[in-house]
C-alpha atoms as a PDB file:
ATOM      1  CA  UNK A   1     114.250  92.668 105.179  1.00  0.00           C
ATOM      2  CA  UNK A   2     111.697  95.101 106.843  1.00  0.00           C
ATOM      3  CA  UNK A   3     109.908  94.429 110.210  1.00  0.00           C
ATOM      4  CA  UNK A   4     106.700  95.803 110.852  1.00  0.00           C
ATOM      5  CA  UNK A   5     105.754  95.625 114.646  1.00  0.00           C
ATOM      6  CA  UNK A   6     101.871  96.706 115.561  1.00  0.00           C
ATOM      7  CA  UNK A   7     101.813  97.541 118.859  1.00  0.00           C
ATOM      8  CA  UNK A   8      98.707  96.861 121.255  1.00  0.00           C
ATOM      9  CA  UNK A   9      97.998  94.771 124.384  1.00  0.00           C
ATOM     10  CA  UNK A  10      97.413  91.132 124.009  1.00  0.00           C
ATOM     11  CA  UNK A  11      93.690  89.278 124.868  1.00  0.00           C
ATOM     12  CA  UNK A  12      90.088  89.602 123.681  1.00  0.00           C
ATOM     13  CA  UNK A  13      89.342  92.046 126.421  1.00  0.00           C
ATOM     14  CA  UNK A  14      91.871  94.887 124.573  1.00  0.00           C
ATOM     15  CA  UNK A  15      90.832  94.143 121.140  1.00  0.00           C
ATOM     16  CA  UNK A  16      88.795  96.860 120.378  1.00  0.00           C
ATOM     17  CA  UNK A  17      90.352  99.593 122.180  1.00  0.00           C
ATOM     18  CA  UNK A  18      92.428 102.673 120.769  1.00  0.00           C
ATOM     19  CA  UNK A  19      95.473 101.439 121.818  1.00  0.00           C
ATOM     20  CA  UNK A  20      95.638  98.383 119.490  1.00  0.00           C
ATOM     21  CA  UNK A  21      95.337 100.449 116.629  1.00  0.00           C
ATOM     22  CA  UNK A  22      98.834  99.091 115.353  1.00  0.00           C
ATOM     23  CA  UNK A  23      97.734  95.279 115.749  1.00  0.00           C
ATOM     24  CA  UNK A  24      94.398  96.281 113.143  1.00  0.00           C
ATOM     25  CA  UNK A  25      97.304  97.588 110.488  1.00  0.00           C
ATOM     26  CA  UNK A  26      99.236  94.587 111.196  1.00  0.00           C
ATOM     27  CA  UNK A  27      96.383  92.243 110.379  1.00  0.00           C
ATOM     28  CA  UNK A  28      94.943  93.786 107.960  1.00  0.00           C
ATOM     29  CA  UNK A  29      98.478  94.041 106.044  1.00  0.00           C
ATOM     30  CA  UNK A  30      98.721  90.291 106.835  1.00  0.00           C
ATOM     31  CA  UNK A  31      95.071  89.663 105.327  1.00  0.00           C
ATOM     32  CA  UNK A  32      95.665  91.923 102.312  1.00  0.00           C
ATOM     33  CA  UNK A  33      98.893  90.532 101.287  1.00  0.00           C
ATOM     34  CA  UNK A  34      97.581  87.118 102.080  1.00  0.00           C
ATOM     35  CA  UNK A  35     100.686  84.928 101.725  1.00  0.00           C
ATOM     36  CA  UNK A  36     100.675  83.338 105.736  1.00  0.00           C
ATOM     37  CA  UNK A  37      99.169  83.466 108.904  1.00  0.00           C
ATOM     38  CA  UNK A  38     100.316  84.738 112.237  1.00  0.00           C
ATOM     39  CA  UNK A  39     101.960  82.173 114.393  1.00  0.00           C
ATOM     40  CA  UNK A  40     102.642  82.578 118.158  1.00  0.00           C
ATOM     41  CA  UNK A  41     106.507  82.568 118.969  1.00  0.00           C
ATOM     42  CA  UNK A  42     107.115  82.365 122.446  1.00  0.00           C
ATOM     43  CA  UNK A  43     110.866  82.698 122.070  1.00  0.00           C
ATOM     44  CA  UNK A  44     110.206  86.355 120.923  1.00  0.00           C
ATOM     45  CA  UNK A  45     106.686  86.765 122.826  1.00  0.00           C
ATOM     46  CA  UNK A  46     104.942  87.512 119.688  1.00  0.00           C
ATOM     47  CA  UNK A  47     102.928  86.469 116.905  1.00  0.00           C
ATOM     48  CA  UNK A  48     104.758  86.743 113.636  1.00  0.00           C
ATOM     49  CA  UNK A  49     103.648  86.404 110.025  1.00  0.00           C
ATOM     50  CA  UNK A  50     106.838  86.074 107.461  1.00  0.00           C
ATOM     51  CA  UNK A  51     106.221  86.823 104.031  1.00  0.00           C
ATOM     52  CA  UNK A  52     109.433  86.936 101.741  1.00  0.00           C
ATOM     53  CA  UNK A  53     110.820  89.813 102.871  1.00  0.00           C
ATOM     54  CA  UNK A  54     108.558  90.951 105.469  1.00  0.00           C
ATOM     55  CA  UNK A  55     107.964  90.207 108.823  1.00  0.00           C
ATOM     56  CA  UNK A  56     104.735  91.067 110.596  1.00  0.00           C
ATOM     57  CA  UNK A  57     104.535  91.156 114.230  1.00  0.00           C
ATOM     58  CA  UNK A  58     102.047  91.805 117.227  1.00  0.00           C
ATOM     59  CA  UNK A  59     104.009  91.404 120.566  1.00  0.00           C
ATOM     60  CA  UNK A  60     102.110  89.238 122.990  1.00  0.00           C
ATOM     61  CA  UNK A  61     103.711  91.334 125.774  1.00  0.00           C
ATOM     62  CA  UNK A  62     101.447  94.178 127.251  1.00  0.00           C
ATOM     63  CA  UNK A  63     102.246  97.679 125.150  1.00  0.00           C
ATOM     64  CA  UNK A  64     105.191  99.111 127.824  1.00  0.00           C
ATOM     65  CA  UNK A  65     107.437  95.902 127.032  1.00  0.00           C
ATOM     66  CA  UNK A  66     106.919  95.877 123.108  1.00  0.00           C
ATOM     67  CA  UNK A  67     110.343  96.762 123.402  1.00  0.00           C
ATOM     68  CA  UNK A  68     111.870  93.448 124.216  1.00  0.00           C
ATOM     69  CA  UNK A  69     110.054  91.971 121.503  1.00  0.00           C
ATOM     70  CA  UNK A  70     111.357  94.351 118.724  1.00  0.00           C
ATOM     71  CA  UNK A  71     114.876  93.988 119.787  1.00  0.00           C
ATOM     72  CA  UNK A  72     114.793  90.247 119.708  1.00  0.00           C
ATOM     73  CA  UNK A  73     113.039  89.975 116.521  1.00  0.00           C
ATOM     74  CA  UNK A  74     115.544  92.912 114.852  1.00  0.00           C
ATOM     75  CA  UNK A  75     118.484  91.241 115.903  1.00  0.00           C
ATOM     76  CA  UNK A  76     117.396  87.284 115.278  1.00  0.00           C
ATOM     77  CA  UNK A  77     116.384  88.949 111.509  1.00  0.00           C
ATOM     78  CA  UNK A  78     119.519  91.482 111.392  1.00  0.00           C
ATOM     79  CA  UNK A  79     116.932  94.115 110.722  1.00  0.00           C
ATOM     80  CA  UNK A  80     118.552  97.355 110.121  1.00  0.00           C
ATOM     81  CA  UNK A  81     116.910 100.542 111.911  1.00  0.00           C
ATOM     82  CA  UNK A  82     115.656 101.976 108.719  1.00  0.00           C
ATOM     83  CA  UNK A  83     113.486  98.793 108.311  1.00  0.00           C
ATOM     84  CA  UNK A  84     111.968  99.341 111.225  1.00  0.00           C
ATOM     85  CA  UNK A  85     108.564 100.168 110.877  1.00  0.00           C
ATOM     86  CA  UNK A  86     106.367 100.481 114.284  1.00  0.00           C
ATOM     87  CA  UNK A  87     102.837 101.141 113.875  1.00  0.00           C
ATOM     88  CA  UNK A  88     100.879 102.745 116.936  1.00  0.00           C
ATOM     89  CA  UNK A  89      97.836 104.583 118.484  1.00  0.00           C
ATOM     90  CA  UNK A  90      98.506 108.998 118.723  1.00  0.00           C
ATOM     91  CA  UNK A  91      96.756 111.140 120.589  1.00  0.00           C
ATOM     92  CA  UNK A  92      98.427 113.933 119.060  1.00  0.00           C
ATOM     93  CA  UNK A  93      96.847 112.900 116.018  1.00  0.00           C
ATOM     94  CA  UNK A  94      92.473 113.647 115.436  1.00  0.00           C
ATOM     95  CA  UNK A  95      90.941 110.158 114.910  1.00  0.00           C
ATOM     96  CA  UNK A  96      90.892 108.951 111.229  1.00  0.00           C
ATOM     97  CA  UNK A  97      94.424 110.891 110.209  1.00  0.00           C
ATOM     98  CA  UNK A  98      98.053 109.348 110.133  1.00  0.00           C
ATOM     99  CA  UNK A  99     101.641 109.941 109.896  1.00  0.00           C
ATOM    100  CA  UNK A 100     104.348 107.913 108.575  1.00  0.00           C
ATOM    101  CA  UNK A 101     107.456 109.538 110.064  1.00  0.00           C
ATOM    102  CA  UNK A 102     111.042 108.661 111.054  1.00  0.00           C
ATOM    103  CA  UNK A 103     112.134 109.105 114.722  1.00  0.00           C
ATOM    104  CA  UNK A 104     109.012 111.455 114.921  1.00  0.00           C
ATOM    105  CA  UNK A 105     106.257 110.283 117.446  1.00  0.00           C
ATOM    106  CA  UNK A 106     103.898 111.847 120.307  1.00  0.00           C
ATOM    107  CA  UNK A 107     105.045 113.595 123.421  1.00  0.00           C
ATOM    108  CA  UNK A 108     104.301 110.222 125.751  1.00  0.00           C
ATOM    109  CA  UNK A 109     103.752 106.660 124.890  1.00  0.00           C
ATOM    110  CA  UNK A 110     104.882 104.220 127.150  1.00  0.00           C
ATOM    111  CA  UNK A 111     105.087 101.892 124.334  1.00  0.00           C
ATOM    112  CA  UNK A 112     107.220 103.739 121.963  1.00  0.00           C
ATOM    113  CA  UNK A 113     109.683 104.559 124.974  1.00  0.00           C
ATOM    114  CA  UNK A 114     109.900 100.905 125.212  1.00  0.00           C
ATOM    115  CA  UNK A 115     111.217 100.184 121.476  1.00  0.00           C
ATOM    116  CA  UNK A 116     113.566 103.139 121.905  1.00  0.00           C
ATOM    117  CA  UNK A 117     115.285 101.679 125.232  1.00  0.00           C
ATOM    118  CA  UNK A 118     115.427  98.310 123.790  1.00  0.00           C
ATOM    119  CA  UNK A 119     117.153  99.853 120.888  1.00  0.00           C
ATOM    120  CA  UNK A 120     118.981 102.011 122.154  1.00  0.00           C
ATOM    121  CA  UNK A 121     118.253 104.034 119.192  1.00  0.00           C
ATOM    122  CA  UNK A 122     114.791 106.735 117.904  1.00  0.00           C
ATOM    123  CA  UNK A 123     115.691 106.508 114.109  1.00  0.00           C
ATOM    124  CA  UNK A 124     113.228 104.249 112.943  1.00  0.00           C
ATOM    125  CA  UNK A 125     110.109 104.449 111.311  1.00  0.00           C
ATOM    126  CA  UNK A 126     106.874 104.622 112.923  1.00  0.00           C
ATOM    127  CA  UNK A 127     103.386 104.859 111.729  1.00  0.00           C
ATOM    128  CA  UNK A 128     101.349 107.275 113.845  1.00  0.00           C
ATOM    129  CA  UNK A 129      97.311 106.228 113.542  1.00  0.00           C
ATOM    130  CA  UNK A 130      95.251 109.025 115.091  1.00  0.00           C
ATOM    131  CA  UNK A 131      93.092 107.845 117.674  1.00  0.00           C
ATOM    132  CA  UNK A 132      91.619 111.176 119.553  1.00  0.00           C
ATOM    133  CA  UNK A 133      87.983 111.565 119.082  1.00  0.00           C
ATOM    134  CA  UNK A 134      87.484 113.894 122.382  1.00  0.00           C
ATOM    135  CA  UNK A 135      86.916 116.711 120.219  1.00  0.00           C
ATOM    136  CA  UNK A 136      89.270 118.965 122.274  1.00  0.00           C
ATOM    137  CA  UNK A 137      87.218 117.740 125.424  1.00  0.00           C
ATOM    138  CA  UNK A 138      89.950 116.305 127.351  1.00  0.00           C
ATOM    139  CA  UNK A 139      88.098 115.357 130.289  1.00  0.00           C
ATOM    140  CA  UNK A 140      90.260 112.148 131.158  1.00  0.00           C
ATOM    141  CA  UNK A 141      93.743 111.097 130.588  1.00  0.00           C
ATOM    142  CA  UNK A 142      95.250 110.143 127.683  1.00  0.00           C
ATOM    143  CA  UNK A 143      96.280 106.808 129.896  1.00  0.00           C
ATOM    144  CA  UNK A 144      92.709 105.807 130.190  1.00  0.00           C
ATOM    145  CA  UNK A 145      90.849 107.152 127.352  1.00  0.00           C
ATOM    146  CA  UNK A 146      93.502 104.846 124.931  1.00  0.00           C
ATOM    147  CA  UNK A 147      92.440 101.592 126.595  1.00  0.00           C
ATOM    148  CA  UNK A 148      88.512 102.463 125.854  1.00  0.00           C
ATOM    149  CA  UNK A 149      86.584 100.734 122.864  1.00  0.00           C
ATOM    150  CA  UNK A 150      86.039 102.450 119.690  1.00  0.00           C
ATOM    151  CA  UNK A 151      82.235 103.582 119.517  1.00  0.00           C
ATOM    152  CA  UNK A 152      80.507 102.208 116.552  1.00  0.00           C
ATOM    153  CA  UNK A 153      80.489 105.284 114.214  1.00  0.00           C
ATOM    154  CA  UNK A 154      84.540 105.440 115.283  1.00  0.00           C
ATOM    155  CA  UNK A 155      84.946 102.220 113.887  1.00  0.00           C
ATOM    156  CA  UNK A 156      84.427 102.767 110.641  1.00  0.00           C
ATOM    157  CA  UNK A 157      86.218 105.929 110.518  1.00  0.00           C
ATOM    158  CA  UNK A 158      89.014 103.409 111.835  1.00  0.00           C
ATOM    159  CA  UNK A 159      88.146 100.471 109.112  1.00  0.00           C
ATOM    160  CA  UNK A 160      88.495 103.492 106.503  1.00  0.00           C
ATOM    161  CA  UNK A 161      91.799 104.936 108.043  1.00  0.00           C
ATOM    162  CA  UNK A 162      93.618 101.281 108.501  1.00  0.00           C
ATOM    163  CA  UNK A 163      92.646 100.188 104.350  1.00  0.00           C
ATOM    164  CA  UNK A 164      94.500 103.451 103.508  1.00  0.00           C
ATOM    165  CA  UNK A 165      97.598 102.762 106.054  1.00  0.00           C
ATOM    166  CA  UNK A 166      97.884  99.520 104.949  1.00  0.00           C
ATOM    167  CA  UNK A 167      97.875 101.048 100.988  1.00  0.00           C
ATOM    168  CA  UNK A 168     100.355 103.515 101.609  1.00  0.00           C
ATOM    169  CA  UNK A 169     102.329 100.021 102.890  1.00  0.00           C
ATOM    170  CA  UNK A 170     101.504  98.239  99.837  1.00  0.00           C
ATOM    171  CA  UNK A 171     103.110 101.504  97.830  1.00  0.00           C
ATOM    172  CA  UNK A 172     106.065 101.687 100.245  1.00  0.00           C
ATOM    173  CA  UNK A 173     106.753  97.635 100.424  1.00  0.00           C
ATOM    174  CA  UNK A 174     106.563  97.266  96.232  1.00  0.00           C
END
């Protein structure tokens, strides 16, 4: 069984921004493979696509709880750690780039933290999408630049980026 969480905040006014990066994986995963469709599960605030083997998630909690969610979900499942697979926004990482690393991830992200208290644990997987486009103009923080809207040019560099996260997933998951 592997669980692949996409983390992001939940309503149409966050859908766009950098921070639900991990949600556009999710779906698109969800679309590619094509086998279900998300359905909202309030008893693990989330909407969760199972397919076989696989369980897709977004948390419907805001991005500093995603933790909850992932623990409820692992241990309902009996998901191992090293099935783990959490998908997020970096801002270590230049816009249109990726890692797929275990118990790596940036310096601060207060959603992140949140799996690892809720686990109790670091050693899972988690897919770092690249989502800094300042240029090396940091002239806000990191805090507020993640919650602004891809510009238009951005989002195809993110369309691009997600098709070849979510075929590096198709690799991984065969």
């Amino acid at each position: 069984m592997k669980l692949i969480v996409g983390l992001g905040n939940p309503g149409k006014e966050y859908e766009k921004n950098r921070h639900n990066v991990g949600f556009k994986v999710v779906d698109k995963l969800g679309e590619v493979l094509g086998k279900g469709k998300f359905v909202l599960e309030k008893r693990w605030e989330a909407e969760v696509m199972k397919i076989d083997d696989l369980i897709l998630v977004k948390p419907t909690t805001f991005m500093n709880a995603s933790g909850r969610t992932v623990r409820k979900i692992k241990d309902y499942f009996k998901v191992g750690l090293d099935e783990i697979w959490v998908v997020h926004d970096d801002l270590d990482i230049v816009l249109g780039e990726y890692k797929m690393q275990k118990g790596k991830g940036p310096k601060v992200h207060n959603g992140l933290k949140s799996v690892e208290e809720s686990l109790g644990e670091k050693d899972f997987w988690r897919v770092r999408v690249g989502v800094d486009g300042r240029g090396g103009k940091r002239r806000e923080s990191g805090e507020k630049y993640v919650l602004k809207d891809f510009g238009k040019q951005e989002g195809e560099v993110v369309k691009e980026m997600v098709g070849r996260v979510v075929d590096e997933f198709l690799f991984v998951l065969a």
